[in-house]
C-alpha atoms as a PDB file:
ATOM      1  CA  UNK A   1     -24.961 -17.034  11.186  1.00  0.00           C
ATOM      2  CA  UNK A   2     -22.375 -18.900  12.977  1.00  0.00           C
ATOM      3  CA  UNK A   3     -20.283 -19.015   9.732  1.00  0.00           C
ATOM      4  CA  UNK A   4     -20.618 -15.179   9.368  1.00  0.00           C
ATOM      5  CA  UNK A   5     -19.082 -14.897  13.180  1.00  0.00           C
ATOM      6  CA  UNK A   6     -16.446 -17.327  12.452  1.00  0.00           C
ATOM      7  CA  UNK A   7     -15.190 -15.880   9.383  1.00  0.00           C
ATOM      8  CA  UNK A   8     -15.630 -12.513  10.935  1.00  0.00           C
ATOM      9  CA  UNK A   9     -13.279 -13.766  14.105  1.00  0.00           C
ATOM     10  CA  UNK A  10     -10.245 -15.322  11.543  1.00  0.00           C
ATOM     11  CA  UNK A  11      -9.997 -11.665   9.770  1.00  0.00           C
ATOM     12  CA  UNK A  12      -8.140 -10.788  13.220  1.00  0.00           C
ATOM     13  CA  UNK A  13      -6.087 -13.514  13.048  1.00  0.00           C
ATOM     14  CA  UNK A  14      -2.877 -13.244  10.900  1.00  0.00           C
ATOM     15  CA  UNK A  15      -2.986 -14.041   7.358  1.00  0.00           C
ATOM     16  CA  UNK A  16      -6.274 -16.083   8.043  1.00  0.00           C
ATOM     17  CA  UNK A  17      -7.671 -12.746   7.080  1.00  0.00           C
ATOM     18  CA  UNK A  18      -7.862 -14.642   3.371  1.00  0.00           C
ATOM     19  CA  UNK A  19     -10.274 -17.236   4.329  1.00  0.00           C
ATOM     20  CA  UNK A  20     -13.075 -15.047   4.746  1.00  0.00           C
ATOM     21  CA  UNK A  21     -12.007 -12.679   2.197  1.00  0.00           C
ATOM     22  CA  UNK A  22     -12.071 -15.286  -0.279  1.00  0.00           C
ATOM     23  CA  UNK A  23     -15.087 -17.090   0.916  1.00  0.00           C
ATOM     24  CA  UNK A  24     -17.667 -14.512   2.254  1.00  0.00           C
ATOM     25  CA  UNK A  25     -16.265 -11.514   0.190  1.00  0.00           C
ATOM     26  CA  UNK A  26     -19.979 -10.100  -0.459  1.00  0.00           C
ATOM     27  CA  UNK A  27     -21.373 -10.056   3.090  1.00  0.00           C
ATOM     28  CA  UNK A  28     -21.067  -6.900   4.420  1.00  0.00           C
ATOM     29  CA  UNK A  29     -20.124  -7.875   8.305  1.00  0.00           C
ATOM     30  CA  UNK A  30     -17.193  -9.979   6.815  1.00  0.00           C
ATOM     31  CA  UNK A  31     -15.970  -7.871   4.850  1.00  0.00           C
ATOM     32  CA  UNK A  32     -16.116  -4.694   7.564  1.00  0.00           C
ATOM     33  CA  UNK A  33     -14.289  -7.048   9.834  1.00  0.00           C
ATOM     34  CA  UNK A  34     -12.287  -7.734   7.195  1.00  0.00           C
ATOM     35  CA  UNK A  35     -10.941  -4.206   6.602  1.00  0.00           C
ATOM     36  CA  UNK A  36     -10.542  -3.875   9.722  1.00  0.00           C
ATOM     37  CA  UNK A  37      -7.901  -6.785  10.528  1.00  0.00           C
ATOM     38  CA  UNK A  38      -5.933  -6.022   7.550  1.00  0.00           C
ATOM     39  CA  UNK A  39      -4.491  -2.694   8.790  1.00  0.00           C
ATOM     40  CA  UNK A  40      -3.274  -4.887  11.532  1.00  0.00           C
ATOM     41  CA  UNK A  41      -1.426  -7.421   9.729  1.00  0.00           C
ATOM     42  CA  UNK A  42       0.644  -4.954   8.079  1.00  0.00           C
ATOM     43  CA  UNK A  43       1.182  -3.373  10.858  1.00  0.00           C
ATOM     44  CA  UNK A  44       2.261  -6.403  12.386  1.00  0.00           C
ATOM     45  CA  UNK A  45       4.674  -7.431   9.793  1.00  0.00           C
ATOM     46  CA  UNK A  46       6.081  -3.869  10.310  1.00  0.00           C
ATOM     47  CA  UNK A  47       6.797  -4.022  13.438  1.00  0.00           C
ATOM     48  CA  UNK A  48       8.171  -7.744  13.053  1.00  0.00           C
ATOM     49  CA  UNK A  49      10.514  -6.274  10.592  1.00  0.00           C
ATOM     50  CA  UNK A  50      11.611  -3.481  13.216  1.00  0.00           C
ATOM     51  CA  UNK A  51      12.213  -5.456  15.850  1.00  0.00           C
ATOM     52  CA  UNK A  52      15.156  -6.949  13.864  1.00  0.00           C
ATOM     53  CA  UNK A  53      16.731  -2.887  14.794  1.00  0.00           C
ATOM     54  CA  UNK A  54      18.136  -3.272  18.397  1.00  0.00           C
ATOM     55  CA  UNK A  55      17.551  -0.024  19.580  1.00  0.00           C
ATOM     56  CA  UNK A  56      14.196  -0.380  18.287  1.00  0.00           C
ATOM     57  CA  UNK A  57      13.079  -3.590  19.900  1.00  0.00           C
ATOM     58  CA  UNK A  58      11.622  -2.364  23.116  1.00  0.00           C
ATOM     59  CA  UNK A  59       9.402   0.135  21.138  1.00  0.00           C
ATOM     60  CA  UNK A  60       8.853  -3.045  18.489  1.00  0.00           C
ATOM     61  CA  UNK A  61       7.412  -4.788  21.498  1.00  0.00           C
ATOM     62  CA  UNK A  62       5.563  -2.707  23.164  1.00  0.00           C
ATOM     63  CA  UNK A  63       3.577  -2.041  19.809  1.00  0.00           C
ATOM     64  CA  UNK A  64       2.878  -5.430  19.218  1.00  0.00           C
ATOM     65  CA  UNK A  65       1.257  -5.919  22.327  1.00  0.00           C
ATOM     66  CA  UNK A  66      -0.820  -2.883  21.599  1.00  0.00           C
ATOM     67  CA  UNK A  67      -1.643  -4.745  18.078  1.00  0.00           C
ATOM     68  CA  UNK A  68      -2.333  -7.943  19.724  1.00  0.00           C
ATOM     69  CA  UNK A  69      -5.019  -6.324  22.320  1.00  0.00           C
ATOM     70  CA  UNK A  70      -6.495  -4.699  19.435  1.00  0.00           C
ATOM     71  CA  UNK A  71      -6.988  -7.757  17.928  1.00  0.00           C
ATOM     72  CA  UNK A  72      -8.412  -8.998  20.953  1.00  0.00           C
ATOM     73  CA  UNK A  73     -11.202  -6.193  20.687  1.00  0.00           C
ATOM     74  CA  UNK A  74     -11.984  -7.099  17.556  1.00  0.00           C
ATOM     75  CA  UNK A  75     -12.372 -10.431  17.690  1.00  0.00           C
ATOM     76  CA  UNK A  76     -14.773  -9.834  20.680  1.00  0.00           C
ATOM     77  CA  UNK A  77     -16.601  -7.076  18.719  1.00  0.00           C
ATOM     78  CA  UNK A  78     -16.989 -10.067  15.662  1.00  0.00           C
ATOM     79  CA  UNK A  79     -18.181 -12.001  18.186  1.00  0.00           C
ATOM     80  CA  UNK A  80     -20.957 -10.708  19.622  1.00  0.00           C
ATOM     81  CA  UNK A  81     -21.867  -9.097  15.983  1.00  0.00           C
ATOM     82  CA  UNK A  82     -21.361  -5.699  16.272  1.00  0.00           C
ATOM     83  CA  UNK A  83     -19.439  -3.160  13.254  1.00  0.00           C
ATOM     84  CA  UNK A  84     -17.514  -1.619  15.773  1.00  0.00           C
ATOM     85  CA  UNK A  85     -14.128   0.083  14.354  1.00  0.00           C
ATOM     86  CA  UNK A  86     -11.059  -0.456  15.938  1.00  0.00           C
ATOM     87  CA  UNK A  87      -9.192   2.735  17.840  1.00  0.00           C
ATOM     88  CA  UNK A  88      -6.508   3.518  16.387  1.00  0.00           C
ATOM     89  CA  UNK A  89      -6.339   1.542  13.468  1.00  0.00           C
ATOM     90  CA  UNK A  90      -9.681   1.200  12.744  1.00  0.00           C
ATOM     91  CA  UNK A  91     -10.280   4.585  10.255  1.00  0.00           C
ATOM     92  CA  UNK A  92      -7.360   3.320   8.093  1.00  0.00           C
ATOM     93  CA  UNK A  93      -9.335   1.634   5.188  1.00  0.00           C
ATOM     94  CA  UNK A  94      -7.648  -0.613   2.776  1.00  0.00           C
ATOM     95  CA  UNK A  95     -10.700  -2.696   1.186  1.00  0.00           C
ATOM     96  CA  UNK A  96     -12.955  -0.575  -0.430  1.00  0.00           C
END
């Protein structure tokens, strides 16, 4: 159980996402949590790549730090166990 959580919490974390899609790729819970972090990466590497545009940088920002509190909310949700999706971001699915 406390690997489940574990692997569940790295999906929100950057391109640690592939440790638990690798490694628990057949538990359901993983693999939610899973599909869930990915939209976020890529949206974070967008907005990396925009914030390289000047007049974009404050918007660049201020997106990011909407990313990063949604990863916040779900890590917390893969914490206490729940298949919660994400606002937002959490109706894009890229993992089938």
């Amino acid at each position: 159980m406390e690997n489940k959580k574990l692997f569940s919490i790295l999906a929100y974390i950057g391109l640690l996402w592939l440790i638990p899609f690798l490694a628990e790729k057949n538990d359901p819970d993983v693999k939610f949590h899973v599909g869930q972090g990915l939209p976020l990466l890529i949206a974070g590497v967008i907005v990396y790549v925009l914030n390289w545009i000047p007049v974009i940088q404050i918007f660049a920002w201020i997106i990011s730090i909407g990313i990063f509190v949604l990863s916040i909310m779900g890590i917390i949700n893969a914490y206490n166990g729940v298949q919660k999706e994400l606002p937002i971001t959490g109706k894009i699915k890229i993992l089938k």
